[in-house]
C-alpha atoms as a PDB file:
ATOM      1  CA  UNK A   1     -34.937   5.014  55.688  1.00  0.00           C
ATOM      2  CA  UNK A   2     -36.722   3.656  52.480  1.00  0.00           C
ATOM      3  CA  UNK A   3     -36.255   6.783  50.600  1.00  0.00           C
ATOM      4  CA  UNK A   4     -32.782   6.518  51.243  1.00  0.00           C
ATOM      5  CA  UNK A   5     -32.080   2.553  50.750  1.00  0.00           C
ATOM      6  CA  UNK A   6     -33.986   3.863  47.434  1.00  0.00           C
ATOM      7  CA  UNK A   7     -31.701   6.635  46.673  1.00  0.00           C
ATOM      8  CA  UNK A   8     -28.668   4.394  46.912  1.00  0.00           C
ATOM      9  CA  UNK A   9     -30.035   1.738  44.810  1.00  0.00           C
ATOM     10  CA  UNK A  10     -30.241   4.431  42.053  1.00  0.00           C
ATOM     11  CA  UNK A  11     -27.213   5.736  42.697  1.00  0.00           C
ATOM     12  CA  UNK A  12     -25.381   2.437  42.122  1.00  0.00           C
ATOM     13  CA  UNK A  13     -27.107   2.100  39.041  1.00  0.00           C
ATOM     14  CA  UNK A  14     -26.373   5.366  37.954  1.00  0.00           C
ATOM     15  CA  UNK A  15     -22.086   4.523  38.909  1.00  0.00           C
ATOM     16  CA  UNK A  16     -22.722   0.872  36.914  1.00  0.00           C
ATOM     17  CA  UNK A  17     -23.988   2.607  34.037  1.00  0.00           C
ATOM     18  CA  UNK A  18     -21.634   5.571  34.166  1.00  0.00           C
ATOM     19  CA  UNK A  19     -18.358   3.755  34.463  1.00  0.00           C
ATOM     20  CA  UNK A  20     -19.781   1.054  32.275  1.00  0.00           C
ATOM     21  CA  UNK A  21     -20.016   3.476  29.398  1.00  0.00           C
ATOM     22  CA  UNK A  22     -17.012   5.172  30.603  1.00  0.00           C
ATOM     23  CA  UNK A  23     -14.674   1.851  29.721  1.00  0.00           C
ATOM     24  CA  UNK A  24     -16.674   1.102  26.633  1.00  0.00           C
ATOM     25  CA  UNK A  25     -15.359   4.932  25.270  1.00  0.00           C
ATOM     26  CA  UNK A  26     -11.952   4.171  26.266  1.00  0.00           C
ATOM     27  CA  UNK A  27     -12.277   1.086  24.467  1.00  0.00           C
ATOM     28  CA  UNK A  28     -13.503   2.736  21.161  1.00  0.00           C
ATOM     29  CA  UNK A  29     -10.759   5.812  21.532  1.00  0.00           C
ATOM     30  CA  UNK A  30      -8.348   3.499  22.128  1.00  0.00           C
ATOM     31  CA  UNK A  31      -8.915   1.024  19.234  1.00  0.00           C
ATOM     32  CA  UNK A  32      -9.733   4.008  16.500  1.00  0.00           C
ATOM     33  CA  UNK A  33      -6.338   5.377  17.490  1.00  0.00           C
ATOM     34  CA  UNK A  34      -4.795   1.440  16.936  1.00  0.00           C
ATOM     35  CA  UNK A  35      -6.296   1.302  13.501  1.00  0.00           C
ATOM     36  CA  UNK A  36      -5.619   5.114  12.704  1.00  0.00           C
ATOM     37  CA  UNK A  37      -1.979   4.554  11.353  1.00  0.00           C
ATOM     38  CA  UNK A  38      -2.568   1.273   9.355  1.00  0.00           C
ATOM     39  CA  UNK A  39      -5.599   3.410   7.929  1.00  0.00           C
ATOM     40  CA  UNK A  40      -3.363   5.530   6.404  1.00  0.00           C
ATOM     41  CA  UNK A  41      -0.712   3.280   5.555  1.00  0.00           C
ATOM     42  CA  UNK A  42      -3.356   1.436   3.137  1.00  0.00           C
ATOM     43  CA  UNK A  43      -4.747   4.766   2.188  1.00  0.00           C
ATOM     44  CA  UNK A  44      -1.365   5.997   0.523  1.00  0.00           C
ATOM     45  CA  UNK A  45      -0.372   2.494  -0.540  1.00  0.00           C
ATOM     46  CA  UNK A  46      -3.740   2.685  -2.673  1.00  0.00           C
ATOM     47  CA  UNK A  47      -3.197   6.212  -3.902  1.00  0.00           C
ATOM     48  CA  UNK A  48       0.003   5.177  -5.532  1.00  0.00           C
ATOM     49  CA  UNK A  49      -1.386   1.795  -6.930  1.00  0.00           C
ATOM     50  CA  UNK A  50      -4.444   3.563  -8.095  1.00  0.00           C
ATOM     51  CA  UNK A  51      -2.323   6.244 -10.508  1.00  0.00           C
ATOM     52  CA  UNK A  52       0.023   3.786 -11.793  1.00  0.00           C
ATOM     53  CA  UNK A  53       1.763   5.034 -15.080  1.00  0.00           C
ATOM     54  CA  UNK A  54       1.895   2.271 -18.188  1.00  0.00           C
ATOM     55  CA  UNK A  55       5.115   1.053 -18.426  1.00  0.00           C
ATOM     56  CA  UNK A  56       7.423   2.075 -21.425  1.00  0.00           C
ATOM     57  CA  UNK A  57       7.183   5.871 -21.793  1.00  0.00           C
ATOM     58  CA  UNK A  58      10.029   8.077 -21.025  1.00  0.00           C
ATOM     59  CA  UNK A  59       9.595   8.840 -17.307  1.00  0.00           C
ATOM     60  CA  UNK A  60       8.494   5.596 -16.226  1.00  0.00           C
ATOM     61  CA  UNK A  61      10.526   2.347 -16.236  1.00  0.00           C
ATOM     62  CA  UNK A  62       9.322  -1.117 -16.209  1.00  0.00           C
ATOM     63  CA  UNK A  63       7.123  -2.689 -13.583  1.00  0.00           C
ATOM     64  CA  UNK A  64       8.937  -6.181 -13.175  1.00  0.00           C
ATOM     65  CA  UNK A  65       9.445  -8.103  -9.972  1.00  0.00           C
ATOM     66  CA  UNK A  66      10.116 -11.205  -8.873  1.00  0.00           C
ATOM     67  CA  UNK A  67       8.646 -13.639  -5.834  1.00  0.00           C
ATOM     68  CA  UNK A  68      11.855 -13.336  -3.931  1.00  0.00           C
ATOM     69  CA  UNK A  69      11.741  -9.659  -4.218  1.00  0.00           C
ATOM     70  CA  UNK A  70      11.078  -9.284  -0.597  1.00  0.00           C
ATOM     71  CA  UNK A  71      14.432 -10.363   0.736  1.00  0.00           C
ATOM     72  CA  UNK A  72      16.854  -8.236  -1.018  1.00  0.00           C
ATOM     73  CA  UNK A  73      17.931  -5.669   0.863  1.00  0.00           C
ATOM     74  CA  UNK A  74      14.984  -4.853   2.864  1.00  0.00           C
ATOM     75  CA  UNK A  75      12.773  -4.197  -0.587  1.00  0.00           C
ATOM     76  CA  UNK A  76       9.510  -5.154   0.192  1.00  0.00           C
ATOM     77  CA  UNK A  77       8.050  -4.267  -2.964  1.00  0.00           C
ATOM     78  CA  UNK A  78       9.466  -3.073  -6.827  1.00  0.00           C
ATOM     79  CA  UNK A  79       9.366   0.120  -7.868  1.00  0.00           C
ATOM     80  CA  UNK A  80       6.317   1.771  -9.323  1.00  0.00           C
ATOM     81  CA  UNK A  81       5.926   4.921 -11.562  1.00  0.00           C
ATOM     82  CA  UNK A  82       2.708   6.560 -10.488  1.00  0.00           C
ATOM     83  CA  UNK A  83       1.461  10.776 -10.606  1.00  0.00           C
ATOM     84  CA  UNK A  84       0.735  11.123  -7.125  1.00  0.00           C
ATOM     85  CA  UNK A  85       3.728  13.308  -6.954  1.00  0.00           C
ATOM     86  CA  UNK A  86       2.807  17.201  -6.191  1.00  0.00           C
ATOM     87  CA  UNK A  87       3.634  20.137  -8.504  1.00  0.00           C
ATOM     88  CA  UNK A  88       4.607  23.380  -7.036  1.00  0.00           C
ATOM     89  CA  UNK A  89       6.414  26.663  -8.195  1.00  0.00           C
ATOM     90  CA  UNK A  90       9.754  25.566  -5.972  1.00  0.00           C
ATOM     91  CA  UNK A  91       9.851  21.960  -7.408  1.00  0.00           C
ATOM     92  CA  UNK A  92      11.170  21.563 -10.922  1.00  0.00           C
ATOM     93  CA  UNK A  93       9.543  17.700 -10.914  1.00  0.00           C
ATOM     94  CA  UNK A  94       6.521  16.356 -12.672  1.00  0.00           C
ATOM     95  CA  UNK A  95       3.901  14.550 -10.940  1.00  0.00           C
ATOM     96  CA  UNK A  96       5.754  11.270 -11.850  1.00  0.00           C
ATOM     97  CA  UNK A  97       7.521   9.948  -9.237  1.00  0.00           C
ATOM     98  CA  UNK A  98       8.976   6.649  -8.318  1.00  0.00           C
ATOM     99  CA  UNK A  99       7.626   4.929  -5.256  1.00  0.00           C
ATOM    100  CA  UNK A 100       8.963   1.632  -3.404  1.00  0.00           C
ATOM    101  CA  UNK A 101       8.213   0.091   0.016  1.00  0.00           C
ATOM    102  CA  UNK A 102      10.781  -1.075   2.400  1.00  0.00           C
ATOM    103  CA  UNK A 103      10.513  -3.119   5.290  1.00  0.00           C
ATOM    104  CA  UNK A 104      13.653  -1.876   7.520  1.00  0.00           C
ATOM    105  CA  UNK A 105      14.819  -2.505  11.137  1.00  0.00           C
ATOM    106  CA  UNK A 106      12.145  -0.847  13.707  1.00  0.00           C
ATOM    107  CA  UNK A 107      14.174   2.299  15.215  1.00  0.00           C
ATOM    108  CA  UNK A 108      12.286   2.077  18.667  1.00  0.00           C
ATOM    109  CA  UNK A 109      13.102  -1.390  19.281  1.00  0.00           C
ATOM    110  CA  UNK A 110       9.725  -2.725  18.875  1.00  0.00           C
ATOM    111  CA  UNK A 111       8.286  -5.913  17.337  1.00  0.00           C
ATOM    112  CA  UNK A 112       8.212  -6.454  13.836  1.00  0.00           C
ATOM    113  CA  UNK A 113       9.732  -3.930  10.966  1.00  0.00           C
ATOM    114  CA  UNK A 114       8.826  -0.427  10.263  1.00  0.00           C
ATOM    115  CA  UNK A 115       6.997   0.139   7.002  1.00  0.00           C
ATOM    116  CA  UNK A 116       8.649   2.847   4.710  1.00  0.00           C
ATOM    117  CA  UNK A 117       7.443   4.732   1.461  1.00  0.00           C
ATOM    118  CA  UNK A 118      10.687   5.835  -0.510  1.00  0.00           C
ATOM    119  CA  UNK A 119       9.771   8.113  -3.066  1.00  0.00           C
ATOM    120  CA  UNK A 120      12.354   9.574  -6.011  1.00  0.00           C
ATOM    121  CA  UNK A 121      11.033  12.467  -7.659  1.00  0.00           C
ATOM    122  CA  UNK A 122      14.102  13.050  -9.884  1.00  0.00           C
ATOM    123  CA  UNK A 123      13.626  10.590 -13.043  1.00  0.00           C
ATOM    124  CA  UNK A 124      16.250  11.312 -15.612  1.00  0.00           C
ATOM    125  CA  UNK A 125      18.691   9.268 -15.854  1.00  0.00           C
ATOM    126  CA  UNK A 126      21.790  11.402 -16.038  1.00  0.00           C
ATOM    127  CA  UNK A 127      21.400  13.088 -12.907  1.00  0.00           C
ATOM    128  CA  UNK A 128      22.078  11.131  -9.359  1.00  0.00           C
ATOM    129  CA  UNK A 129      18.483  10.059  -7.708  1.00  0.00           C
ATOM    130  CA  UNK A 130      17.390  11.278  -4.925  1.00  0.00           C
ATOM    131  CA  UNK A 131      14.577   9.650  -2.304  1.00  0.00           C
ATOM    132  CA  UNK A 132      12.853  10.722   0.625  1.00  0.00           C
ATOM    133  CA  UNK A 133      11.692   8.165   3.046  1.00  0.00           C
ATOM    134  CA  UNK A 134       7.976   8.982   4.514  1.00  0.00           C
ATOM    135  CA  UNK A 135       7.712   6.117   7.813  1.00  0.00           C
ATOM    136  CA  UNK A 136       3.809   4.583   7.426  1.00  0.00           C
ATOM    137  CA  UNK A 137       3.879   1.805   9.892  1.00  0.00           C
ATOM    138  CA  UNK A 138       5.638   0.664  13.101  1.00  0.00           C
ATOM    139  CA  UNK A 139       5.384  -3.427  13.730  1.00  0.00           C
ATOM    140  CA  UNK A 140       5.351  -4.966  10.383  1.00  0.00           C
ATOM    141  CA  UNK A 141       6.195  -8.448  10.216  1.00  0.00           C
ATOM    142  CA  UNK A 142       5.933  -8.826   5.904  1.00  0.00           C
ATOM    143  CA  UNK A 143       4.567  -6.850   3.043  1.00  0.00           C
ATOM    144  CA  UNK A 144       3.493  -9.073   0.081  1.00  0.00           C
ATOM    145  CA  UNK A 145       2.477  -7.475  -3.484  1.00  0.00           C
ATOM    146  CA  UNK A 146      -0.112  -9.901  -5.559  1.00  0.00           C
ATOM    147  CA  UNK A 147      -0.553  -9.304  -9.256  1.00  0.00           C
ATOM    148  CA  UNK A 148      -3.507 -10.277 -11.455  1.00  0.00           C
ATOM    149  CA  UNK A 149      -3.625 -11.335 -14.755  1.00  0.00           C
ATOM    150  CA  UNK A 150      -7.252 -11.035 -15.282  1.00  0.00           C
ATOM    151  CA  UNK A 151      -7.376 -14.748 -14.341  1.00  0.00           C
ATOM    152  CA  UNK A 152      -5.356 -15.844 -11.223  1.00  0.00           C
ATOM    153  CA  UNK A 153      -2.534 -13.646  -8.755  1.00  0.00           C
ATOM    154  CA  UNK A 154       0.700 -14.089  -9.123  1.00  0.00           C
ATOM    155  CA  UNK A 155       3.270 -13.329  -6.587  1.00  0.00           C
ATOM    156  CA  UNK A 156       5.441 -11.857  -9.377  1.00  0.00           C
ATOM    157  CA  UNK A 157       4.950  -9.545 -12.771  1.00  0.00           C
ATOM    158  CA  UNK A 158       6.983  -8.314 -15.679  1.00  0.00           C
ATOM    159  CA  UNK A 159       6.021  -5.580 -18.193  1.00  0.00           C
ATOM    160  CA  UNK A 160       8.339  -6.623 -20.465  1.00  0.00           C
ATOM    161  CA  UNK A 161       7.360  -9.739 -21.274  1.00  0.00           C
ATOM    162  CA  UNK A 162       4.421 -10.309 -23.862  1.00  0.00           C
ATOM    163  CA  UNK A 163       1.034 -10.914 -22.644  1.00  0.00           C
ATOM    164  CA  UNK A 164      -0.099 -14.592 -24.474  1.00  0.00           C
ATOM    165  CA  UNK A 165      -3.760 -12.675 -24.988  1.00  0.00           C
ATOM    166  CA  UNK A 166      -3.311  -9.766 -26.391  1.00  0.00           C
ATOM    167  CA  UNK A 167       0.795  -9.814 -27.814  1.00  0.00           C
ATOM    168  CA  UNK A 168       1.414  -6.743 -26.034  1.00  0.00           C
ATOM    169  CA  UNK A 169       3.789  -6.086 -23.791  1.00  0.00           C
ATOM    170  CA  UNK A 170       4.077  -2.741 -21.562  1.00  0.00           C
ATOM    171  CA  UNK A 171       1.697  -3.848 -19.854  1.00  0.00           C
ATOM    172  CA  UNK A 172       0.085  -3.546 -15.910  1.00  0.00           C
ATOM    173  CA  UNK A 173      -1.834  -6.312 -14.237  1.00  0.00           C
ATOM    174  CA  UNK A 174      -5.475  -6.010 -14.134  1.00  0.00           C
ATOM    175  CA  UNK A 175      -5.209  -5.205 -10.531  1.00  0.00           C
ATOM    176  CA  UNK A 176      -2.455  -5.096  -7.215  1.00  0.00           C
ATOM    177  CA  UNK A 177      -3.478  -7.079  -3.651  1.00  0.00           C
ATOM    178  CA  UNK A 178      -0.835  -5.998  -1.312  1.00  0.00           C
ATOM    179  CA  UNK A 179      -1.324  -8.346   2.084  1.00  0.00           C
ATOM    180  CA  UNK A 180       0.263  -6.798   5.149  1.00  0.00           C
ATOM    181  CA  UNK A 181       1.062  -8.988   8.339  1.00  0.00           C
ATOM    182  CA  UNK A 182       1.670  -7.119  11.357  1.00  0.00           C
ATOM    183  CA  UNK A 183       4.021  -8.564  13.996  1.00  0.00           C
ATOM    184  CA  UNK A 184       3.146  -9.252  17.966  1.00  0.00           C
ATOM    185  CA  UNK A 185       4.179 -10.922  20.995  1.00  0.00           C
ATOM    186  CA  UNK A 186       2.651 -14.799  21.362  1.00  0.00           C
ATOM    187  CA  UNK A 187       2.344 -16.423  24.719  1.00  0.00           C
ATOM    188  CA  UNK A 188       5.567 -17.957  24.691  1.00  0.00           C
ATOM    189  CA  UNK A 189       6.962 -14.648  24.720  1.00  0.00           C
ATOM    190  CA  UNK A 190       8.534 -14.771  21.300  1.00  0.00           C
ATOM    191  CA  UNK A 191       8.869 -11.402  19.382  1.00  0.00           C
ATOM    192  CA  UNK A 192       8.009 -10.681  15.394  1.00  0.00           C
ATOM    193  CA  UNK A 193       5.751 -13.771  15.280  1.00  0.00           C
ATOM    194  CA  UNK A 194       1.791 -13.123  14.482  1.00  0.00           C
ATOM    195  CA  UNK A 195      -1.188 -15.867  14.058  1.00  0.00           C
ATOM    196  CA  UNK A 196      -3.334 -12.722  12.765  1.00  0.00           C
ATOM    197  CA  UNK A 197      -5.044 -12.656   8.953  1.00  0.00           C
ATOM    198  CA  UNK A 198      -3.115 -10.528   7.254  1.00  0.00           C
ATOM    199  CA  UNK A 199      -4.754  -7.384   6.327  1.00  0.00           C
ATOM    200  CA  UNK A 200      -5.589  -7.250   2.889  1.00  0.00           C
ATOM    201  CA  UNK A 201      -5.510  -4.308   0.130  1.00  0.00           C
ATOM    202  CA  UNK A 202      -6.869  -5.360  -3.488  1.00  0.00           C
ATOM    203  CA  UNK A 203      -6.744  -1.841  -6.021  1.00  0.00           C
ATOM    204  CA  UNK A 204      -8.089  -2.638  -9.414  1.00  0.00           C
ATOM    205  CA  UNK A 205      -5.851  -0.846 -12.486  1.00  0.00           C
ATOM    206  CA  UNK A 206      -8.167   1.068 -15.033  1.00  0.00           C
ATOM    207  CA  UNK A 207      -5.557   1.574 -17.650  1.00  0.00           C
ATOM    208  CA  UNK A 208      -5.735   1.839 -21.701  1.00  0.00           C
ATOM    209  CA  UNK A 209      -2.710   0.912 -23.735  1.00  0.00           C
ATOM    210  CA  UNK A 210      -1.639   3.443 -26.608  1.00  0.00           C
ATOM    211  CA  UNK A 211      -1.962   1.977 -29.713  1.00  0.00           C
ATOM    212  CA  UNK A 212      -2.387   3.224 -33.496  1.00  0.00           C
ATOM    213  CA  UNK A 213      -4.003   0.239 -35.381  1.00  0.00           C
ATOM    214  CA  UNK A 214      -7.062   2.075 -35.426  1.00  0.00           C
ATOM    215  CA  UNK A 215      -5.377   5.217 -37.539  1.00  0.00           C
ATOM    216  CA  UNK A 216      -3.453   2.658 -39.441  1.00  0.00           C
ATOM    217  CA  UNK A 217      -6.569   0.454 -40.480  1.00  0.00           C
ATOM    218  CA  UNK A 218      -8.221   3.898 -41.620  1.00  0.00           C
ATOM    219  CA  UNK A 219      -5.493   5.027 -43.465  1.00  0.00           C
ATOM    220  CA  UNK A 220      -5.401   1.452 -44.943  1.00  0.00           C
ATOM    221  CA  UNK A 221      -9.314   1.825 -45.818  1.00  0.00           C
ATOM    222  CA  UNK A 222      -8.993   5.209 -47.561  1.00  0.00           C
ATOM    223  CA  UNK A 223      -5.538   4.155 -49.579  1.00  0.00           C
ATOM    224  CA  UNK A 224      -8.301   1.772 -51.240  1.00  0.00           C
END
């Protein structure tokens, strides 16, 4: 009788331990595969902030938006020239390619917005574009692009105009924060609502503005 009122303490330890660990794995699974899409929603946003193309040549436009860019017509974000585009023997594109986000009605009739990445690979001007729409994120409540100056964020940037530093214009902010607020159900029972931090992306721009005064001061120097 002891050896088995000993055996069944041990086995209910064993079961406490087993199904203890057993929840604890579902757990993990279950919150890697939550995290898993916005993961690689921030993971291509990145790529395409991290490639950006100064402003100005031929095959990229200007980078200029404004704070109230959000609410027109679903654009969440303005358009951005980056060479994250892929070159292959059927496509007669270059890696340049013009990216947007859009924020557009959720097609499963979920909370929130779905999160798109519309991407034109066709650039010149006297041909109709064309865009493909790649879906990144189900449940998105708002999509907000930061810009910094090299001293503060702004909520809005535009290439064209001069920088007061430098005199320069063409140019790209010294780096992008893009803040994404995802959407859920409160206690109330409201829908699209969320008291969660935003999640927050910030991708430094290493960039280097074509310029000639260093040719044209040497050229200066010999012609004396």
């Amino acid at each position: 009788m002891v050896a088995v009122a000993a055996f069944a303490i041990v086995l209910a330890a064993i079961n406490t331990i087993f199904y203890t660990a057993l929840r604890l794995r579902n757990s993990t699974t279950a919150a890697i595969e939550k995290a898993l899409p916005m993961e690689h929603a921030l993971g291509v946003i990145r790529r395409d902030l991290a490639n950006l193309v100064l402003p100005g040549g031929t095959m990229s436009g200007t980078l200029s938006t404004t704070s109230t860019s959000n609410s027109v017509a679903g654009q969440a974000s303005p358009s951005f020239y980056t060479t994250t585009g892929v070159i292959d023997e059927n496509s007669p594109f270059a890696e340049v390619q013009r990216v947007s986000y859009l924020l557009v009605v959720s097609t499963n009739n979920g909370i929130g917005k779905d999160l798109v990445r519309s991407v034109s690979r066709n650039l010149l001007p006297s041909l109709q574009s064309q865009t493909e729409q790649e879906p990144l994120r189900t449940g998105v409540q708002t999509l907000t692009f930061l810009y910094h100056d090299g001293s503060q964020w702004r909520d809005s940037w535009d290439s064209t105009i001069e920088s007061t530093t430098t005199g320069v214009s063409n140019g790209l902010p010294a780096a992008v924060k893009v803040q994404i607020q995802l959407a859920t159900e409160n206690t109330s029972g409201s829908r699209g609502r969320s008291r969660e931090m935003p999640m927050e992306l910030v991708v430094p721009l290493v960039t280097q503005q074509r310029t000639n005064q260093a040719a044209q001061v040497a050229a200066a120097g010999g012609a004396q």
